[in-house]
Protein backbone atom coordinates (compact mmCIF):
# COMPACT_ATOMS: atom_id res chain seq x y z
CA UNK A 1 78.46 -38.66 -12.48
CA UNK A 2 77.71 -36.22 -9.66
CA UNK A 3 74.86 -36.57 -6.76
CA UNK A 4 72.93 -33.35 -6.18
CA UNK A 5 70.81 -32.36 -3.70
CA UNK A 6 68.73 -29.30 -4.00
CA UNK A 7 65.60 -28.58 -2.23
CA UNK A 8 63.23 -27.45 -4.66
CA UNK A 9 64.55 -28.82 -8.05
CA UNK A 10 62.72 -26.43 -10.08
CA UNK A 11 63.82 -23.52 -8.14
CA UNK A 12 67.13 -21.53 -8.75
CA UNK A 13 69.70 -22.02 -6.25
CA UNK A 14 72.72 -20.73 -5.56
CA UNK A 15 75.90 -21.19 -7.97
CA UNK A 16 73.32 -22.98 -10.23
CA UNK A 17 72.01 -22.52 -13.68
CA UNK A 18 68.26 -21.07 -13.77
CA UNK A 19 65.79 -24.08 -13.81
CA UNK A 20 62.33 -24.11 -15.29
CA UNK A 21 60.03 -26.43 -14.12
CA UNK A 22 58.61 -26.41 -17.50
CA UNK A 23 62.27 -28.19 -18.84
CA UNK A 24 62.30 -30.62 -16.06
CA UNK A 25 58.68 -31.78 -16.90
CA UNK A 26 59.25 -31.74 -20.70
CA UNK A 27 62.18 -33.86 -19.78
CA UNK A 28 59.95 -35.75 -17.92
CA UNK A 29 57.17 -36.23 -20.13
CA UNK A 30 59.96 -37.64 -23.04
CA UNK A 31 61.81 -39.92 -20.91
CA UNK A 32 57.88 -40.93 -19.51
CA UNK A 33 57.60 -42.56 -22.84
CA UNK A 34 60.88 -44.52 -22.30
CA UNK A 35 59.86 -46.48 -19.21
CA UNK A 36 56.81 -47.59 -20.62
CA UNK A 37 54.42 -45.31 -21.67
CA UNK A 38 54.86 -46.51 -25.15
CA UNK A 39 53.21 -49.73 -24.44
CA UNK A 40 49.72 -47.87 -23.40
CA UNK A 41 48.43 -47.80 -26.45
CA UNK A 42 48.81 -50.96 -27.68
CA UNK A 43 47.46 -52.15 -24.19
CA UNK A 44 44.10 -49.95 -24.80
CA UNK A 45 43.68 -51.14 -28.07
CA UNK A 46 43.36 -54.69 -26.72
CA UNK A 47 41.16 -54.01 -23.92
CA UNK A 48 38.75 -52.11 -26.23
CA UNK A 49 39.26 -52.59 -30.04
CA UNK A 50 39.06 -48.83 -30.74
CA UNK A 51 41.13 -48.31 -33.97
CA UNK A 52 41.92 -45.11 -32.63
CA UNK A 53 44.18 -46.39 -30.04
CA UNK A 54 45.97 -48.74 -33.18
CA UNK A 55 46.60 -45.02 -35.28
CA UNK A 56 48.75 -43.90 -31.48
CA UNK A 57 50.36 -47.06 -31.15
CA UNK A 58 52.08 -46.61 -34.97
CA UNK A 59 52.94 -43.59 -33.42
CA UNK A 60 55.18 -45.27 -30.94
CA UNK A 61 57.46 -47.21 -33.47
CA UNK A 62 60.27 -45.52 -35.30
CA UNK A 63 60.06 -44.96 -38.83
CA UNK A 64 61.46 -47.68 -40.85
CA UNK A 65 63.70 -45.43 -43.03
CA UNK A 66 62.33 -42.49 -44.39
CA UNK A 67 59.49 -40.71 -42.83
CA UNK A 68 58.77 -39.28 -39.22
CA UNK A 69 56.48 -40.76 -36.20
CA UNK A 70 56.30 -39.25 -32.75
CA UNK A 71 58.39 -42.31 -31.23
CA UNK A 72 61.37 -40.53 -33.79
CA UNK A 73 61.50 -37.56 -31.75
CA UNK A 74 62.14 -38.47 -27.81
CA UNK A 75 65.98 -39.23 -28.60
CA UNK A 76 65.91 -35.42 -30.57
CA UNK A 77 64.05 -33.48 -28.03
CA UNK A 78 66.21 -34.53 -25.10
CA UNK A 79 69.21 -33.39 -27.26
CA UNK A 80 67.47 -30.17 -27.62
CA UNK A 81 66.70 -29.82 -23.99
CA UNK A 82 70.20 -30.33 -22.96
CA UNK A 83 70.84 -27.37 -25.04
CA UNK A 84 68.14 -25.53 -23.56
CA UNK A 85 69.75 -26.00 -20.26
CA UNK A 86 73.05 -24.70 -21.63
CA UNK A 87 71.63 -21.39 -23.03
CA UNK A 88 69.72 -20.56 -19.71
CA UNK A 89 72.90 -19.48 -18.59
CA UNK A 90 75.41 -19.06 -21.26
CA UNK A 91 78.71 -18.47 -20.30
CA UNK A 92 81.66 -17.10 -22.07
CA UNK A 93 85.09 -18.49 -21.50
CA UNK A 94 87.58 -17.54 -23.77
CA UNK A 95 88.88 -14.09 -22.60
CA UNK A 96 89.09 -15.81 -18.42
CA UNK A 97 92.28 -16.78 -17.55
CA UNK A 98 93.44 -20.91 -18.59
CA UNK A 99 93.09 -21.61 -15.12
CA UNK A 100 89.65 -20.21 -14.33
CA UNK A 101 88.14 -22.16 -17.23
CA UNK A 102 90.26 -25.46 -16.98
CA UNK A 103 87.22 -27.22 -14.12
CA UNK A 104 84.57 -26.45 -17.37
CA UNK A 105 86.58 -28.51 -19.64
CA UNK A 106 87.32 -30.84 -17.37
CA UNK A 107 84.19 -31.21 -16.68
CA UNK A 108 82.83 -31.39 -20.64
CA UNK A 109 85.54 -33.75 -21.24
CA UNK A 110 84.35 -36.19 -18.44
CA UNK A 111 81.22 -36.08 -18.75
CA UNK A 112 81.24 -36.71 -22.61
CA UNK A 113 83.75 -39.53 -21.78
CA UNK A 114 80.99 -40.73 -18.66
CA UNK A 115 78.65 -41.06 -21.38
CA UNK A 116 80.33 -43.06 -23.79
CA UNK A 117 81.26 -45.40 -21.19
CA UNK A 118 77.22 -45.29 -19.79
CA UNK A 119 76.25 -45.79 -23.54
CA UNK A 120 78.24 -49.00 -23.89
CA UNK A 121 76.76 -50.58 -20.88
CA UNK A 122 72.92 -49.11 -21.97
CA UNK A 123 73.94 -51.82 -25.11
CA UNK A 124 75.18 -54.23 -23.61
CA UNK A 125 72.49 -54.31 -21.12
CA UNK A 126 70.20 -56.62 -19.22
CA UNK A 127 71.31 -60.46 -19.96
CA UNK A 128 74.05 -59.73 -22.40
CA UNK A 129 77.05 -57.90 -20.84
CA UNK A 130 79.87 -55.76 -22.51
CA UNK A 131 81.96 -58.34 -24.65
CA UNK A 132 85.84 -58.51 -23.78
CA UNK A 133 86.82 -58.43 -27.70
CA UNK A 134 86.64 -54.72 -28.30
CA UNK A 135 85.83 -55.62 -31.78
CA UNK A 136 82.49 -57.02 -30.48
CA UNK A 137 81.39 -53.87 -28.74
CA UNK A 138 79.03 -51.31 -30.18
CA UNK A 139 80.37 -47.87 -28.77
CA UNK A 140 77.77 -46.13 -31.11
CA UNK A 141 74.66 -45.47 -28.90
CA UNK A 142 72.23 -42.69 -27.78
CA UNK A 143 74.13 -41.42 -24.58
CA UNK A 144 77.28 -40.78 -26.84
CA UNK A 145 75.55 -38.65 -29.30
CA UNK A 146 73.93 -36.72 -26.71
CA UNK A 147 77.44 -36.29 -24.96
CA UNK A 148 78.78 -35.15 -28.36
CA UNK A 149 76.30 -32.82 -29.38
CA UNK A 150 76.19 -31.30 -25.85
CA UNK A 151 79.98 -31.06 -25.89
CA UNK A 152 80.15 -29.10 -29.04
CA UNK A 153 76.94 -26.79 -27.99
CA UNK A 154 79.28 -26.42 -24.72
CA UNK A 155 82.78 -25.61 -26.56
CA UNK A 156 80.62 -23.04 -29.26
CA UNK A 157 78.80 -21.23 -26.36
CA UNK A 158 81.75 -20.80 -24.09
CA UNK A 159 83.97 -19.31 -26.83
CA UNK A 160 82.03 -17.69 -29.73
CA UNK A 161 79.30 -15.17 -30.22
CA UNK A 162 75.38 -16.03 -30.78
CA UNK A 163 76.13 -14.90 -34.53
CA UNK A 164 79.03 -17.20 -34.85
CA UNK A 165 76.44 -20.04 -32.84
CA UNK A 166 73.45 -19.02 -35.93
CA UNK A 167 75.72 -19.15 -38.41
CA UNK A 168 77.82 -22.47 -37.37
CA UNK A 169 74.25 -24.22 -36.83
CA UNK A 170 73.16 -23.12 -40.64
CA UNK A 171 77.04 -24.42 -41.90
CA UNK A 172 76.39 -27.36 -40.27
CA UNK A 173 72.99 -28.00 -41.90
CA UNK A 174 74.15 -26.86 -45.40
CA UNK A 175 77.04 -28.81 -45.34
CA UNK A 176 75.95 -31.75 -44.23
CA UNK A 177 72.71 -31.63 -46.67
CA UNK A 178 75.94 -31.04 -49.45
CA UNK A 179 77.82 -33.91 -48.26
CA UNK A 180 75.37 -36.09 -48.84
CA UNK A 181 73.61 -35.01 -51.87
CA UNK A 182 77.26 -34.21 -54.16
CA UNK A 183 80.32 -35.90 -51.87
CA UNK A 184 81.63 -38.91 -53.95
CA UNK A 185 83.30 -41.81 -52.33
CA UNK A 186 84.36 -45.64 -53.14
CA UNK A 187 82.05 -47.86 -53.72
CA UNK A 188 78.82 -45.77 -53.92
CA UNK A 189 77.27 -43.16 -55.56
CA UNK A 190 76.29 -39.36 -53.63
CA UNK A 191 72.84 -38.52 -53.52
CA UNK A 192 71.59 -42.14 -53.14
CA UNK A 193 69.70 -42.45 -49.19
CA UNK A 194 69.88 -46.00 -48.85
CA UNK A 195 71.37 -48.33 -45.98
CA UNK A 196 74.07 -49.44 -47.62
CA UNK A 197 74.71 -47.16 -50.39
CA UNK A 198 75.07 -44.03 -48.67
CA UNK A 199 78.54 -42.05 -47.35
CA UNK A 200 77.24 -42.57 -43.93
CA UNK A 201 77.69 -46.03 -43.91
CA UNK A 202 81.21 -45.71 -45.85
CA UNK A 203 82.09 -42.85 -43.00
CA UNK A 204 81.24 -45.37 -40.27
CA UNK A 205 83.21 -48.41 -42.14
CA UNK A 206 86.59 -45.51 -42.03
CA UNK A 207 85.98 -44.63 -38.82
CA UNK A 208 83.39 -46.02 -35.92
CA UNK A 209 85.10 -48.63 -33.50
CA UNK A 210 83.12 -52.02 -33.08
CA UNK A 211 80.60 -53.11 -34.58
CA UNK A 212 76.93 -51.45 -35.46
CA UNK A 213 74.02 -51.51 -34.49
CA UNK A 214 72.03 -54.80 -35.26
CA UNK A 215 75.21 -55.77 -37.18
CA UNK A 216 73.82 -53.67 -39.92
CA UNK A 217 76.12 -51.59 -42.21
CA UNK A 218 74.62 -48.33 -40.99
CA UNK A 219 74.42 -47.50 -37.24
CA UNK A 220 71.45 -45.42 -36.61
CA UNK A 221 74.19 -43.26 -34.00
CA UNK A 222 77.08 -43.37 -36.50
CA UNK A 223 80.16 -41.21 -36.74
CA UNK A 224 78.43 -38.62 -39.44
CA UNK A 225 75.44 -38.63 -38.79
CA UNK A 226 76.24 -37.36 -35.20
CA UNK A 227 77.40 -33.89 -36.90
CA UNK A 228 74.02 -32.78 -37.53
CA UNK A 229 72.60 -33.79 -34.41
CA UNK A 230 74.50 -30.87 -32.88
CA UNK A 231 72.17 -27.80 -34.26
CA UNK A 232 69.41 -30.11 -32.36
CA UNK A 233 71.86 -28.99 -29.49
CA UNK A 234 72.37 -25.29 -30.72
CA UNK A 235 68.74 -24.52 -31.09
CA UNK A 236 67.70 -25.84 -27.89
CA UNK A 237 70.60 -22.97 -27.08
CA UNK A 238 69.28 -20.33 -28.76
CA UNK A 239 65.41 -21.01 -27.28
CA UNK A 240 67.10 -21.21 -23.84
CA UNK A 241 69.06 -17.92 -24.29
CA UNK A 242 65.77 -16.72 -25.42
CA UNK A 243 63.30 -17.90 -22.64
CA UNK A 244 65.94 -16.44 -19.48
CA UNK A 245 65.76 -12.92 -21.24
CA UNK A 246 62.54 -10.53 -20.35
CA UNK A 247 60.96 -9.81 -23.27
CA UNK A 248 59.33 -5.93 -23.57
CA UNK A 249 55.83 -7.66 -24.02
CA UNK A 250 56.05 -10.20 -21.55
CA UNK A 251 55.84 -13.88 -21.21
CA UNK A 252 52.89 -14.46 -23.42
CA UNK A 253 54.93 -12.62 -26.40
CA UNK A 254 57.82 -14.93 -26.03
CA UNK A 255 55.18 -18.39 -26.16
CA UNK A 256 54.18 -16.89 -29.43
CA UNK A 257 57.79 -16.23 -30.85
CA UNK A 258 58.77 -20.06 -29.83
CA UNK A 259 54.83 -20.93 -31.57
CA UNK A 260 55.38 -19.09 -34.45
CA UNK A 261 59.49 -20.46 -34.59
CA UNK A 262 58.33 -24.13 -34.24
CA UNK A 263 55.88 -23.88 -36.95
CA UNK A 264 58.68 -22.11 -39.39
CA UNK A 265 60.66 -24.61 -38.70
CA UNK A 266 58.39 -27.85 -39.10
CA UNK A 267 57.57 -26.16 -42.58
CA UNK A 268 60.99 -25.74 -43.55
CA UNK A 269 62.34 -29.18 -42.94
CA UNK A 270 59.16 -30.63 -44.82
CA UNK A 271 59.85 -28.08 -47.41
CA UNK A 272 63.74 -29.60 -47.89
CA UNK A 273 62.35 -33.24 -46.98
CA UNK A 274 61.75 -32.29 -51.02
CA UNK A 275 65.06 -32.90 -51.80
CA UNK A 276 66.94 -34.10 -48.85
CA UNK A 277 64.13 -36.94 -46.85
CA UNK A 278 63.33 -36.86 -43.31
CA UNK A 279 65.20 -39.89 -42.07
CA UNK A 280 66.17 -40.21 -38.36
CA UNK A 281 69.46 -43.12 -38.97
CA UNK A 282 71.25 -40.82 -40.94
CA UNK A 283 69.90 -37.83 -39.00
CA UNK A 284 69.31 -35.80 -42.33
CA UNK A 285 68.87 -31.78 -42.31
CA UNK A 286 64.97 -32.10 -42.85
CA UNK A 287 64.83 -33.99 -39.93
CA UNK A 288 67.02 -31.75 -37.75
CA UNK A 289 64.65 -28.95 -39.04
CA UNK A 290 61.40 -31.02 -38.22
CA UNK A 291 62.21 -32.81 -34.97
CA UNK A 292 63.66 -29.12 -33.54
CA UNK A 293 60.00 -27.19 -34.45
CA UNK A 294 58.12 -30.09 -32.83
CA UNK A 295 60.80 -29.82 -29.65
CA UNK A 296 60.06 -26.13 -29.75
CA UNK A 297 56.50 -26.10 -30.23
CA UNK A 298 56.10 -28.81 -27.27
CA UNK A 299 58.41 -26.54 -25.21
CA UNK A 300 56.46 -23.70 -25.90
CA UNK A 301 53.08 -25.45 -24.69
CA UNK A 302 55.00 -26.72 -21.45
CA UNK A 303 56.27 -23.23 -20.77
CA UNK A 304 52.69 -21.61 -21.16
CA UNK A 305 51.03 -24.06 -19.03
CA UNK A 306 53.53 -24.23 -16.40
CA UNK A 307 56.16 -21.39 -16.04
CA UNK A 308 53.42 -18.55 -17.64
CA UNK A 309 50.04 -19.89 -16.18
CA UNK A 310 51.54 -21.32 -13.41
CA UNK A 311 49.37 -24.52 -13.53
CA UNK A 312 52.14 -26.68 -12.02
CA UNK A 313 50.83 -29.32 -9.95
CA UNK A 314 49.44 -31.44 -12.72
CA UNK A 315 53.07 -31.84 -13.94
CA UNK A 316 54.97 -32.96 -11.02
CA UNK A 317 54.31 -37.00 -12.10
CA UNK A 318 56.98 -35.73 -15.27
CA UNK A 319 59.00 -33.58 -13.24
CA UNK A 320 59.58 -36.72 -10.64
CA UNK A 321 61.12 -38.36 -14.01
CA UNK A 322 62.85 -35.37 -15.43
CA UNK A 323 65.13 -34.74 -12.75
CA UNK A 324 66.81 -38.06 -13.28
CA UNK A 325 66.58 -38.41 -16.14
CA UNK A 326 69.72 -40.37 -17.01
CA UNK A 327 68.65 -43.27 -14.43
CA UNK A 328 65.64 -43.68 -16.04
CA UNK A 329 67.21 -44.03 -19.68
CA UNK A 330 69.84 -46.85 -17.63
CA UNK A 331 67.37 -48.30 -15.85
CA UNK A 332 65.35 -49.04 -19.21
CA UNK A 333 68.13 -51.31 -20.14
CA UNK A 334 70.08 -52.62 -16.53
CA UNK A 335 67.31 -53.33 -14.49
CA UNK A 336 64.65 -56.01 -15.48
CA UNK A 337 61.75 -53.93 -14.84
CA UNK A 338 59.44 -56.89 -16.06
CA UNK A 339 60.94 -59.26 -13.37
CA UNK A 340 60.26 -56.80 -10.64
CA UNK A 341 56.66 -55.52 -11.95
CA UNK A 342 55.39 -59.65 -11.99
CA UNK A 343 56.95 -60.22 -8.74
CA UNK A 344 54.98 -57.54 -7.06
CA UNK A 345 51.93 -56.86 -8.68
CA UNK A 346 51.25 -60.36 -10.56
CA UNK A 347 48.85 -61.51 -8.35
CA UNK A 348 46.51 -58.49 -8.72
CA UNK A 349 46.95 -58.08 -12.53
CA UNK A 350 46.00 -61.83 -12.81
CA UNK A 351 42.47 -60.92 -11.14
CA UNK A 352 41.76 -58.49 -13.61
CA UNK A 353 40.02 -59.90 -16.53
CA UNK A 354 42.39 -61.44 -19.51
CA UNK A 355 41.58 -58.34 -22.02
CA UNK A 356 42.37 -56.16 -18.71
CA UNK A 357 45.89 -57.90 -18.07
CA UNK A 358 48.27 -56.47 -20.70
CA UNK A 359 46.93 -52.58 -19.78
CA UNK A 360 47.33 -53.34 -15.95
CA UNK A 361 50.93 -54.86 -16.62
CA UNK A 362 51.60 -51.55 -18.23
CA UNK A 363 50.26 -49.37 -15.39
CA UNK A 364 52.45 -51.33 -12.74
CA UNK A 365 55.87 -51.09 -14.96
CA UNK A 366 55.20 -47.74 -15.22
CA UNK A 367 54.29 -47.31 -11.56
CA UNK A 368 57.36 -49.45 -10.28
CA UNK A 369 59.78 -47.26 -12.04
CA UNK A 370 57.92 -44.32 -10.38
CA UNK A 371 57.85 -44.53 -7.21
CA UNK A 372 61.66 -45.77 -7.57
CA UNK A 373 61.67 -42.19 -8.97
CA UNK A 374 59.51 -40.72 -6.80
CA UNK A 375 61.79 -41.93 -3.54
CA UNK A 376 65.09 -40.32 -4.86
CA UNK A 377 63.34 -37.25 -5.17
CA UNK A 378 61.71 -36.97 -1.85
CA UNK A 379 65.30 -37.36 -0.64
CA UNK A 380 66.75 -34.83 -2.95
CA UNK A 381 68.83 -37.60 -4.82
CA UNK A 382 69.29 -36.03 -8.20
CA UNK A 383 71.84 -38.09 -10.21
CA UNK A 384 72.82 -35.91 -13.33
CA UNK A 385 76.06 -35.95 -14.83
């Protein structure tokens, strides 16, 4: 993990990857939903009885097996943004000298191995603590596939062509879809998208350390299903390739190439949910296909309001997030936000009337997590890894 201080995170600086402030408050605005904006609408619902605020608080549970809500797509998106990152300056390795390019794999193999190691404590979190039987630990988890998928994006970008990126991310999809649709394997039948009837979980029994998620016999970041998850990577690649070239009719054409992309793409992985469902645990190709459009289509609006129109200060509450992004995932599971929120806000929540009490204990999580936020980036404290 490195410390970085820069003086206007959303500009370019130098030695560093182009920025858009439009990918650090996208960032933002996911991870915003992490530290407890999730809990808003449940809150408003209670204060006011409006069913509307019950339809958006569905919204912010994950899909019980098959299906898709919005809660299903923060963990995609950020995949897809990390890839974004990586295509804003693409670099190829392969014809520079061993030496030259031995820091960037050092680096990719750290920081996927940083991960790992930051995903085990994010489950053993607040109250529980990593187990010394390494039987008992669960070295599945969120951070690792992102570290994975980023890793692969990495190795694919620094050695191949964008044609050999397209055509790898369509392989990927295919096969996979193939896999699980015709593979047979002991004990269970191919084609059948259950829990415990599916490859996935017979992959994971073969080969995932630990134990699963929730003890179940399918972890939702399992060994296979962590394949697909790296197109999620590739495409956020190929839209950030896209964005950091000019474009012969401007910005505005390039917001309605990524519109009209997202919206090809949403119908395309509803079109194969036909055959193949949208289901996030074993990270199936329809919902690759799906959660990437909606990443792309939300990118798109972020990029029109605030790199294109240039109607920036609105975001900087999500940019504050999105530039540490990683301590805010950590801190959702280290730190007992809850214990800290009561301690210094209780006594004014507990004025507010009772219906008030659950929104206002909302607000101050939220807020506490903020300005903890907010300080490290008045100081330029930038923790990415």
């Amino acid at each position: 993990m490195t410390t970085i201080s820069n003086p206007k995170p959303a500009e370019q600086t130098k030695a560093a990857k182009p920025r858009l402030m439009s990918l650090d408050a996208l960032r933002g605005f996911d991870m915003f939903w992490i530290i407890g904006g999730e809990g808003l609408f449940a809150a408003l619902f209670l204060l006011t009885g409006w069913t509307g605020w019950q339809v958006a608080e569905q919204q912010m549970l994950h899909s019980q097996w098959h299906g898709f809500t919005f809660y299903d797509l923060i963990f995609p998106l950020f995949i897809f943004l990390s890839g974004v990152a990586l295509g804003l300056s693409p670099k190829r390795l392969d014809k520079l000298p061993f030496e030259s390019r031995k820091p960037l794999y050092n680096h990719a193999v750290k920081r996927l191995f940083l991960l790992i190691v930051l995903g085990v404590l994010y489950n053993h979190g607040w109250g529980t603590g990593v187990p010394l039987d390494p039987e008992q630990i669960r070295f599945s988890s969120v951070l690792a596939r992102i570290g994975f998928a980023w890793f692969f994006a990495a190795l694919l970008v620094w050695h191949t062509s964008l044609t050999t990126q397209v055509f790898t991310a369509v392989a990927i999809l295919i096969g996979y879809g193939l896999i699980l649709c015709l593979m047979p394997f002991p004990g269970g039948q191919a084609g059948i998208f259950t829990m415990e009837g599916g490859i996935n979980a017979y992959i994971d029994g073969l080969l995932r350390p630990g134990i699963a998620y929730q003890h179940r016999p399918l972890d939702p970041e399992g060994v296979l299903s962590t394949v697909p998850a790296v197109v999620n990577a590739l495409i956020g690649v190929f839209v950030g390739q896209f964005i950091v070239r000019p474009h012969s009719k401007g910005d505005w054409a390039k917001v309605a190439i990524m519109l009209c992309s997202g919206i090809f793409l949403l119908a395309l992985g509803w079109l194969v949910n036909l055959v193949i469902p949208v289901n996030k645990d074993l990270w199936t190709p329809s919902f690759v296909l799906v959660t990437s459009g909606w990443s792309l289509l939300f990118l798109a609006l972020f990029y029109a309001i605030i790199d294109v129109l240039k109607w920036q200060k609105w975001s900087f509450v999500f940019v504050v997030i999105g530039t540490n992004a990683i301590i805010v995932y950590l801190g959702s599971s280290v730190i007992n936000w809850q214990y800290i929120t009561q301690s210094l806000f209780g006594g004014v929540i507990n004025v507010f009337p009772a219906e008030s009490q659950p929104l206002m204990t909302v607000i101050g999580f939220i807020t506490v997590q903020w300005l903890v936020l907010w300080w490290m980036f008045k100081r330029n404290i930038f923790i990415r890894i």
